[in-house]
Protein backbone atom coordinates (compact mmCIF):
# COMPACT_ATOMS: atom_id res chain seq x y z
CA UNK A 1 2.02 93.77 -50.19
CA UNK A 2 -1.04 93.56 -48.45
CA UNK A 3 -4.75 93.05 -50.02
CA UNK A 4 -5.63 96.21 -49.74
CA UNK A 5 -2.61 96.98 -51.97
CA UNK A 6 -3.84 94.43 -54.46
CA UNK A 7 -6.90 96.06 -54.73
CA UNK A 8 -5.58 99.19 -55.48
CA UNK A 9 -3.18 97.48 -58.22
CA UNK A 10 -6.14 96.08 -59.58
CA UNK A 11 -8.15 99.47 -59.79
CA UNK A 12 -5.34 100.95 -61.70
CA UNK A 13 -5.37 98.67 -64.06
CA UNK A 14 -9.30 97.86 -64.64
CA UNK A 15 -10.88 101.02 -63.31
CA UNK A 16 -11.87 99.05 -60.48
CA UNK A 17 -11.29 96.17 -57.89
CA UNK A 18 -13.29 93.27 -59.68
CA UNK A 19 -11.98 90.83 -57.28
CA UNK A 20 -9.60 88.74 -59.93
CA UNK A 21 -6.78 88.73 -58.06
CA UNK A 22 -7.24 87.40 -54.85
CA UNK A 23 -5.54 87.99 -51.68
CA UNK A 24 -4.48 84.51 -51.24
CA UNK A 25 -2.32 85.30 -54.53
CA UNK A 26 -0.08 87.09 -52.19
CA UNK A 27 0.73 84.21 -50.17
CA UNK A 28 2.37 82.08 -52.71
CA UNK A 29 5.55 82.27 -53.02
CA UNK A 30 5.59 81.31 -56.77
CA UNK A 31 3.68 84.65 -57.81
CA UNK A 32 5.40 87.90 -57.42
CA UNK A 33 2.80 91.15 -58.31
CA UNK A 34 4.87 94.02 -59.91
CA UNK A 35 4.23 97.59 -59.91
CA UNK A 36 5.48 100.84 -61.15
CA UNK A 37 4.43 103.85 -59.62
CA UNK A 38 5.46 108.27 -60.51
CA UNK A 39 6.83 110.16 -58.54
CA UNK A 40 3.70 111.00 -56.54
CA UNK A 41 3.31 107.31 -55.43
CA UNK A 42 0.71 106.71 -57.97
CA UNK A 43 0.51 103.17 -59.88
CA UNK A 44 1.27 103.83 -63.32
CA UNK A 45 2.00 100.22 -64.67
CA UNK A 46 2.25 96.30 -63.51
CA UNK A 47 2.58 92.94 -64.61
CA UNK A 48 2.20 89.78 -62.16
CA UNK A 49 4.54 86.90 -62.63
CA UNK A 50 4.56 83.26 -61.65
CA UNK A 51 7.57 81.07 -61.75
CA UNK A 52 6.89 77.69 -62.86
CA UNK A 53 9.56 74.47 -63.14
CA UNK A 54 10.62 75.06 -66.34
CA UNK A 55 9.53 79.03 -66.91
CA UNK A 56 8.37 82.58 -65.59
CA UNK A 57 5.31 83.35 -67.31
CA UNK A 58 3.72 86.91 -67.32
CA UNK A 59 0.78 87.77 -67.67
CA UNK A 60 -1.55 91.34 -66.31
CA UNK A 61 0.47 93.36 -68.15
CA UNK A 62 -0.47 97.10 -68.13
CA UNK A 63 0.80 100.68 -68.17
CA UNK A 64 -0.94 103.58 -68.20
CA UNK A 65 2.54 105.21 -69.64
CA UNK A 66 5.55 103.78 -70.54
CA UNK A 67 4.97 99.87 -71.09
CA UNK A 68 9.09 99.58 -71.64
CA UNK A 69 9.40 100.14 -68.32
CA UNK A 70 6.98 97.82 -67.12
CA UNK A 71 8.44 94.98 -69.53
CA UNK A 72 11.86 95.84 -68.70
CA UNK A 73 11.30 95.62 -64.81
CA UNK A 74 9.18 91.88 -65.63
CA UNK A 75 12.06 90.81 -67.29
CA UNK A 76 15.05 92.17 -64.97
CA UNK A 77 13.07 89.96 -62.12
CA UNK A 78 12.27 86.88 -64.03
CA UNK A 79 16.04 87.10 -64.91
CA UNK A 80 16.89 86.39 -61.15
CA UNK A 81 15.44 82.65 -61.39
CA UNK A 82 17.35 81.73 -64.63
CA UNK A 83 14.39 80.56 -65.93
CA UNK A 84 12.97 81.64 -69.62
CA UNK A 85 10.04 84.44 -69.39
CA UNK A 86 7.19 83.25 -71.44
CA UNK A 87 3.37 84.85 -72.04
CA UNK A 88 1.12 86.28 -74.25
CA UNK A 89 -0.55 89.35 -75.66
């Protein structure tokens, strides 16, 4: 994922880059950015994750359709550390 990427992750989901996720977020190894995109290549839903010592939490959750798929994808991935998945709505 490059910034450029991020920036159109984060226009799908606001409307428009506002610059909250930065760039640097890419580089650390703790965060992974997730994203769902049709058939046409088109971002249709994300979440971003960050794995912590004792827990995954999630959090920029969004879907434009389908938010089971979005959830279901956070979770399958958080499931590969063993750790719990925590966050709020």
């Amino acid at each position: 994922t490059t910034g450029a990427a991020l920036e159109n992750w984060e226009r799908a989901w606001t409307g428009s880059p506002s610059g909250l996720l930065r760039p640097a977020l890419l580089g650390d190894g703790a965060v992974r950015v997730l994203e769902i995109r049709d058939e046409t290549g088109t971002p249709r839903g994300g979440a971003v994750l960050h794995r912590g010592a004792e827990a995954v939490g999630i959090s920029h959750v969004w879907a434009s359709t389908g938010e089971a798929a979005v959830r279901d994808t956070a979770v399958a991935h958080a499931a590969t550390t063993g750790l719990p998945l925590v966050g709020y709505e």
